[in-house]
Protein backbone atom coordinates (compact mmCIF):
# COMPACT_ATOMS: atom_id res chain seq x y z
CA UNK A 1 -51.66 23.43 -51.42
CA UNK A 2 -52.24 24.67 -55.16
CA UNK A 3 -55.55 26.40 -54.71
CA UNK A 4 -57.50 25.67 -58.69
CA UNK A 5 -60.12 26.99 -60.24
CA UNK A 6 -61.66 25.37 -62.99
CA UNK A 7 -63.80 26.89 -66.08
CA UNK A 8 -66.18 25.13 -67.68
CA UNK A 9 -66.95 22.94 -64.39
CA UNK A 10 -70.05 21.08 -65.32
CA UNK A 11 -68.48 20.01 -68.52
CA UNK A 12 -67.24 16.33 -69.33
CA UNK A 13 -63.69 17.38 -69.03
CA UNK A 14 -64.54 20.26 -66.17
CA UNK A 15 -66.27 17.32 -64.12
CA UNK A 16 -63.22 15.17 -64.38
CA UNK A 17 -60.49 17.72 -63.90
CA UNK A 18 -62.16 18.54 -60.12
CA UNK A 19 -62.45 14.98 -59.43
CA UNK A 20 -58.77 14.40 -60.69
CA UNK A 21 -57.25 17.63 -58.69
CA UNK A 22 -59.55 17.04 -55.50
CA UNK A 23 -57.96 13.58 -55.25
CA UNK A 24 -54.63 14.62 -55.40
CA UNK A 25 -53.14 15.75 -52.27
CA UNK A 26 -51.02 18.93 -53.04
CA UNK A 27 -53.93 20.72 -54.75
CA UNK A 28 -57.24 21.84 -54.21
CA UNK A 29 -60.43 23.07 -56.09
CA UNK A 30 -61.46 26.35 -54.56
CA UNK A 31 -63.91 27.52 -57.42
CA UNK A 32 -65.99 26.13 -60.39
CA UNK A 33 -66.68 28.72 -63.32
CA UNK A 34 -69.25 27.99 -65.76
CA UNK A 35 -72.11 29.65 -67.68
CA UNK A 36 -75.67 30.48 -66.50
CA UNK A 37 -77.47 28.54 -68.19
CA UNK A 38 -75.52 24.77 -66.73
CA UNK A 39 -75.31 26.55 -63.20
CA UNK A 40 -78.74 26.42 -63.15
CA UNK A 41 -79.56 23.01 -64.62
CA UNK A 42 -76.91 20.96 -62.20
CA UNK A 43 -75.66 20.66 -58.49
CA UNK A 44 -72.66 21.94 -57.73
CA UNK A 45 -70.11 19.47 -57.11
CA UNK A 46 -69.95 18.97 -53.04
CA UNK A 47 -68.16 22.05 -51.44
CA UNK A 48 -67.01 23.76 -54.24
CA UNK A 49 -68.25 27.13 -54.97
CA UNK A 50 -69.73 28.22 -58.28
CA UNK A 51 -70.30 31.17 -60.55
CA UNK A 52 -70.51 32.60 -64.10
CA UNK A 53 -68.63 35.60 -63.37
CA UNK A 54 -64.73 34.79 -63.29
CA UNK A 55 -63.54 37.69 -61.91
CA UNK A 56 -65.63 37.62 -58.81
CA UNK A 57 -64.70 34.08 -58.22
CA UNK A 58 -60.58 34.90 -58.56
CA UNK A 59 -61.58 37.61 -55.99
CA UNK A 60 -63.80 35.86 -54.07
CA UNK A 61 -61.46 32.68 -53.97
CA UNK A 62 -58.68 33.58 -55.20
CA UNK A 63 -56.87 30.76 -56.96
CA UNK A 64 -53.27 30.62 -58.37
CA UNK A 65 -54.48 28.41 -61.68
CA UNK A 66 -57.02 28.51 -63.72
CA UNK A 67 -57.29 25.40 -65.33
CA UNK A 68 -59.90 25.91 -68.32
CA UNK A 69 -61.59 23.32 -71.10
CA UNK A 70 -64.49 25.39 -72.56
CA UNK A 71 -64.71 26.99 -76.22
CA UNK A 72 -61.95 28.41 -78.10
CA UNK A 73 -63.14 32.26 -77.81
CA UNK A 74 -64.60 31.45 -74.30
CA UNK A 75 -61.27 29.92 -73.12
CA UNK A 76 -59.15 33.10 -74.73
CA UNK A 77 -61.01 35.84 -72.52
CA UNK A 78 -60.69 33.89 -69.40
CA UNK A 79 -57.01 33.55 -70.00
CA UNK A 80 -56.34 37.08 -70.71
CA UNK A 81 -58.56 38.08 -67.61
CA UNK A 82 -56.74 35.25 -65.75
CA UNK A 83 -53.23 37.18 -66.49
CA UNK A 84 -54.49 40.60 -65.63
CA UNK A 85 -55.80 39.19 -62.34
CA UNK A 86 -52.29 37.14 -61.78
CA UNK A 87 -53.58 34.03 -62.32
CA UNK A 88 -51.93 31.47 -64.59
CA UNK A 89 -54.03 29.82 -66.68
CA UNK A 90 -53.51 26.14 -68.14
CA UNK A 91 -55.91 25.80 -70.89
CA UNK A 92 -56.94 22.54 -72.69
CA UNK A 93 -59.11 23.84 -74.85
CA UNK A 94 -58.09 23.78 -78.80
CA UNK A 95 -59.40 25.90 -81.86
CA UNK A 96 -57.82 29.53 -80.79
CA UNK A 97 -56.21 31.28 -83.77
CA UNK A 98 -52.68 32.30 -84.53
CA UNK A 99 -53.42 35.60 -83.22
CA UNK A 100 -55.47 35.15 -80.07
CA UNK A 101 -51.91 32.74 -78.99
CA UNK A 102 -49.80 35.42 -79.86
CA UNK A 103 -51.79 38.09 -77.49
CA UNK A 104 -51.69 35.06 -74.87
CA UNK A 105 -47.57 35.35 -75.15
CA UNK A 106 -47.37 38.68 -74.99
CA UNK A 107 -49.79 39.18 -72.04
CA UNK A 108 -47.78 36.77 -70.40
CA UNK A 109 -44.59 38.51 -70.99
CA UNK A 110 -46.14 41.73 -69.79
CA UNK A 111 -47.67 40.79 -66.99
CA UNK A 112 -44.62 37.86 -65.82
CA UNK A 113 -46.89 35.42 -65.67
CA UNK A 114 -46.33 31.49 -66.23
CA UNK A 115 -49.78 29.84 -69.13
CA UNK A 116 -49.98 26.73 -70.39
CA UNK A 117 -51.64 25.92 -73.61
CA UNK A 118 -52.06 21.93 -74.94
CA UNK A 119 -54.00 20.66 -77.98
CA UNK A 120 -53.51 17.31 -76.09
CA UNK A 121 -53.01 16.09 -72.22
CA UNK A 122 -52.71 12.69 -72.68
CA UNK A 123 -49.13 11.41 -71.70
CA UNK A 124 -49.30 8.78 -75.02
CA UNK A 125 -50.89 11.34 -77.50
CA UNK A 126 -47.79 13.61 -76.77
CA UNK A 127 -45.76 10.25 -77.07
CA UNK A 128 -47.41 9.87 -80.75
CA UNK A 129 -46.61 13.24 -81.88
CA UNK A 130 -42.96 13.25 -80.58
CA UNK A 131 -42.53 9.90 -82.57
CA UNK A 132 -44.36 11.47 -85.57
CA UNK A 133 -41.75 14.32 -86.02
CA UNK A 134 -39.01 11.27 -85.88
CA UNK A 135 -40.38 9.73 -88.72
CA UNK A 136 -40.89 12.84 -90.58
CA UNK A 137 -37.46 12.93 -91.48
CA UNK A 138 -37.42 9.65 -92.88
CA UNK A 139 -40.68 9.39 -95.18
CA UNK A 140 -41.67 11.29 -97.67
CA UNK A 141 -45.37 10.70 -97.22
CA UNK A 142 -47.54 10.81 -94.62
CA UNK A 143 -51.36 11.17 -94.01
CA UNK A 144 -53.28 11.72 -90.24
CA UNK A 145 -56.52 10.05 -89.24
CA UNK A 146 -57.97 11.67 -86.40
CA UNK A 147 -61.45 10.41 -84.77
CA UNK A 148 -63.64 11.81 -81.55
CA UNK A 149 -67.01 11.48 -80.10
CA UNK A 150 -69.88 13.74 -82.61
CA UNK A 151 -70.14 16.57 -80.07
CA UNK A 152 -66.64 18.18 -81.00
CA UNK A 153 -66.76 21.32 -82.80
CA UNK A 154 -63.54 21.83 -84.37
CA UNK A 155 -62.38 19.63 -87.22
CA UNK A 156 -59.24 18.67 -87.64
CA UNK A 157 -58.44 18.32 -83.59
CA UNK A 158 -56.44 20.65 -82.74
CA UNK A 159 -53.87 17.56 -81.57
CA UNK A 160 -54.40 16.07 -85.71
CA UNK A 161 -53.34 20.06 -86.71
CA UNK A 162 -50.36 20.36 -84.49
CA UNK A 163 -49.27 16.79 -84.99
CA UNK A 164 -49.10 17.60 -88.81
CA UNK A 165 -47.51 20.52 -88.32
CA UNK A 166 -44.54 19.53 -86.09
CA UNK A 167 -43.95 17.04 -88.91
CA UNK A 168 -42.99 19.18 -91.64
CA UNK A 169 -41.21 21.58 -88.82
CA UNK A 170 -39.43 18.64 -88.25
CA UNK A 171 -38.81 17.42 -91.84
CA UNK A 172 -38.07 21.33 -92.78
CA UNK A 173 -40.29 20.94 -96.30
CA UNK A 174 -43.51 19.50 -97.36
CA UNK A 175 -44.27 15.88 -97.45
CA UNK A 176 -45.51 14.59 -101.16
CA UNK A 177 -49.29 13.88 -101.24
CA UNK A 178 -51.24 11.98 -103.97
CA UNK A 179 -53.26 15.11 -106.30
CA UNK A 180 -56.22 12.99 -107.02
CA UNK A 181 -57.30 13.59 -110.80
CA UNK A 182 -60.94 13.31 -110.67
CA UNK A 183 -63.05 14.46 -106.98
CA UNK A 184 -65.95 13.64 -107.31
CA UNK A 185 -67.08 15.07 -103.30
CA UNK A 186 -64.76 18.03 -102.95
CA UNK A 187 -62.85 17.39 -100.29
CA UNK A 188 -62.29 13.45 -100.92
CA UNK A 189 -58.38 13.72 -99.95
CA UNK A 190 -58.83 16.02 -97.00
CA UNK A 191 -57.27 18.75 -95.61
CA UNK A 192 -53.89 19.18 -96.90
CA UNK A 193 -51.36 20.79 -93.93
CA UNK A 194 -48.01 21.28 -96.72
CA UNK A 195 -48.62 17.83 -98.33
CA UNK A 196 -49.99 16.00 -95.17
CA UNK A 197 -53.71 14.86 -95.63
CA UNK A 198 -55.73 15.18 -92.07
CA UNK A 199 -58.90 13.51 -91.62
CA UNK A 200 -61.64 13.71 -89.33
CA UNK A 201 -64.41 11.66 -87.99
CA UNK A 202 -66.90 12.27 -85.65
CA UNK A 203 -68.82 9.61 -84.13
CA UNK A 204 -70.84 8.50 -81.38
CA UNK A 205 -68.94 5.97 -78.53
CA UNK A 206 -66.03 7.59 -79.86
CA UNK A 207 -63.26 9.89 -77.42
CA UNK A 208 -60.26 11.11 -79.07
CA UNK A 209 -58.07 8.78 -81.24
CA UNK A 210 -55.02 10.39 -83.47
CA UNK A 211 -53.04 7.57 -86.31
CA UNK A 212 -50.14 8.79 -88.30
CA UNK A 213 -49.55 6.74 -91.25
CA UNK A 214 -46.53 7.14 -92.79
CA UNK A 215 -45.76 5.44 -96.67
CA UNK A 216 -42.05 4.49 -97.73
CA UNK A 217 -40.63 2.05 -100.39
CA UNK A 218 -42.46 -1.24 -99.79
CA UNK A 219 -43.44 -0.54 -95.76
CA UNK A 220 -45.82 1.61 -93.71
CA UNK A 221 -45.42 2.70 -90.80
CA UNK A 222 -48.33 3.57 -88.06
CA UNK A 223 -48.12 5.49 -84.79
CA UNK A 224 -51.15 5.38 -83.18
CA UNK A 225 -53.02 6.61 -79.97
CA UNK A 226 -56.26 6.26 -78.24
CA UNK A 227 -58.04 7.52 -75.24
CA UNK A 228 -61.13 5.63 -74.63
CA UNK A 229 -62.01 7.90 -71.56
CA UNK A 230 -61.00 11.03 -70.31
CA UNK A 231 -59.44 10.40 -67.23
CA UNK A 232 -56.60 9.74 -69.63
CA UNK A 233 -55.66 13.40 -69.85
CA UNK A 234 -55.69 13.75 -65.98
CA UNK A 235 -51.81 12.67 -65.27
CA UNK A 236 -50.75 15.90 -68.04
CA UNK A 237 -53.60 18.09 -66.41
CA UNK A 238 -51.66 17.40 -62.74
CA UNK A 239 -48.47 17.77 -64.34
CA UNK A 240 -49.32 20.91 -66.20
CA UNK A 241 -51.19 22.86 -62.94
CA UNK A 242 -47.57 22.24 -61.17
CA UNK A 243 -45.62 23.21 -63.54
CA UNK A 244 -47.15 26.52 -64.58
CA UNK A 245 -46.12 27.76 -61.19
CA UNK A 246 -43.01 27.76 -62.10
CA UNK A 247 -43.10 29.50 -65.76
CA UNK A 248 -43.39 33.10 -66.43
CA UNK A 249 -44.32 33.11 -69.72
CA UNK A 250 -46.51 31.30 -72.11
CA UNK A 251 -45.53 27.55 -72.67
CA UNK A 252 -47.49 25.08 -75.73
CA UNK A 253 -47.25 21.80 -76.06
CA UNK A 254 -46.64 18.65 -73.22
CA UNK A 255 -44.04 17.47 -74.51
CA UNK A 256 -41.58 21.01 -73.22
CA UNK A 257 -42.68 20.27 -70.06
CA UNK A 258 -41.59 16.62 -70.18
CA UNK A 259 -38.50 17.66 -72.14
CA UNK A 260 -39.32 15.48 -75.66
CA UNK A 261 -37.56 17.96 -78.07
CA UNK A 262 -36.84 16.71 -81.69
């Protein structure tokens, strides 16, 4: 058995990730980390054992995975104490910095010990963005539309960001993008990531849905994905807590793990 802990356990995405690894029979939940003040407004989920202090609970329980959806700055200082402590951390949460990744990869070089970072665990989001860097090298424009429930505090997604990114990795320049001559709202085109436009909406009854739109000569082309619940990012989550046993080092994206290269 994979013993798990889980950060951020009386979250939406907490909530489903014990349900999904307590139902699968090679793992087990052995500890629920969370803060104060949602401790103290919910039950604990039936036999699992909860605190706010994550270092007590790895030594109290002590889990081999840390599986952690929480806040960017949050999720960064419970990977890094994860590492110290020999635990490998998969983390779902998006919005860290370039710099906060890099001291992720280099604590896990030092310390020899196999992380997992995703901007998206859904097996047909990663599906979208591997077919999005195909079709980077074939059109010259291209413009993101990413949409989630009103609660999320990062905009663009942290998928919509990496998508567009891995595009003009893929295409090895920037796309073309239309320079409006008049704005009247600032902002009007969107956030520009080298020439692709990204953007965002936030509404309720929304979850998390990503469309590339790509423009050629006479044809468009539209990859698009949605998850209209959250047990949709459960199969990668699995996946991902297996698979970090056997890494030692840091490891982004899905699609490594599943072996979609471009």
């Amino acid at each position: 058995m994979i013993a798990v802990a889980v950060a951020g356990a009386l979250g939406r995405m907490g909530s489903e990730v014990i349900r999904a690894v307590s139902a699968a029979e090679d793992l087990e939940v052995v500890a629920g980390v969370d803060v104060p003040a949602a401790i103290g407004g919910q039950p604990a989920p039936a036999g699992i054992a909860l605190s706010s202090d994550l270092k007590q609970a790895i030594s109290d329980a002590k889990p081999q995975v840390l599986v952690d959806f929480t806040v960017a700055e949050a999720a960064f200082a419970n990977a890094m104490t994860a590492l110290e402590l020999g635990v490998r951390p998969v983390i779902g949460t998006t919005g860290m910095g370039p710099e906060q990744v890099q001291r992720l990869e280099a604590r896990a070089s030092e310390t020899k010990t196999g992380a997992f970072l995703a901007p998206n665990f859904a097996l047909g989001a990663v599906l979208m963005m591997y077919f999005a860097r195909i079709g980077a090298r074939y059109f010259d424009s291209a413009e993101i539309i990413e949409l989630h429930h009103d609660q999320k505090i990062d905009a663009p997604s942290g998928t919509g960001l990496k998508t567009a990114q891995d595009m003009v990795a893929s295409r090895g320049h920037p796309f073309e993008t239309n320079v409006p001559d008049k704005e009247p709202l600032p902002g009007g085109r969107g956030a520009n990531c080298d020439g692709v436009r990204l953007h965002s909406v936030r509404l309720p009854g929304l979850v998390a849905h990503h469309e590339v739109i790509f423009g050629g000569q006479g044809q468009i082309l539209t990859i698009r994905h949605d998850s209209t619940d959250r047990t949709s990012f459960m199969p990668g989550v699995l996946i991902a807590i297996r698979e970090v046993l056997k890494l030692d080092r840091l490891v982004v994206g899905l699609d490594t793990l599943l072996g979609l290269r471009v």
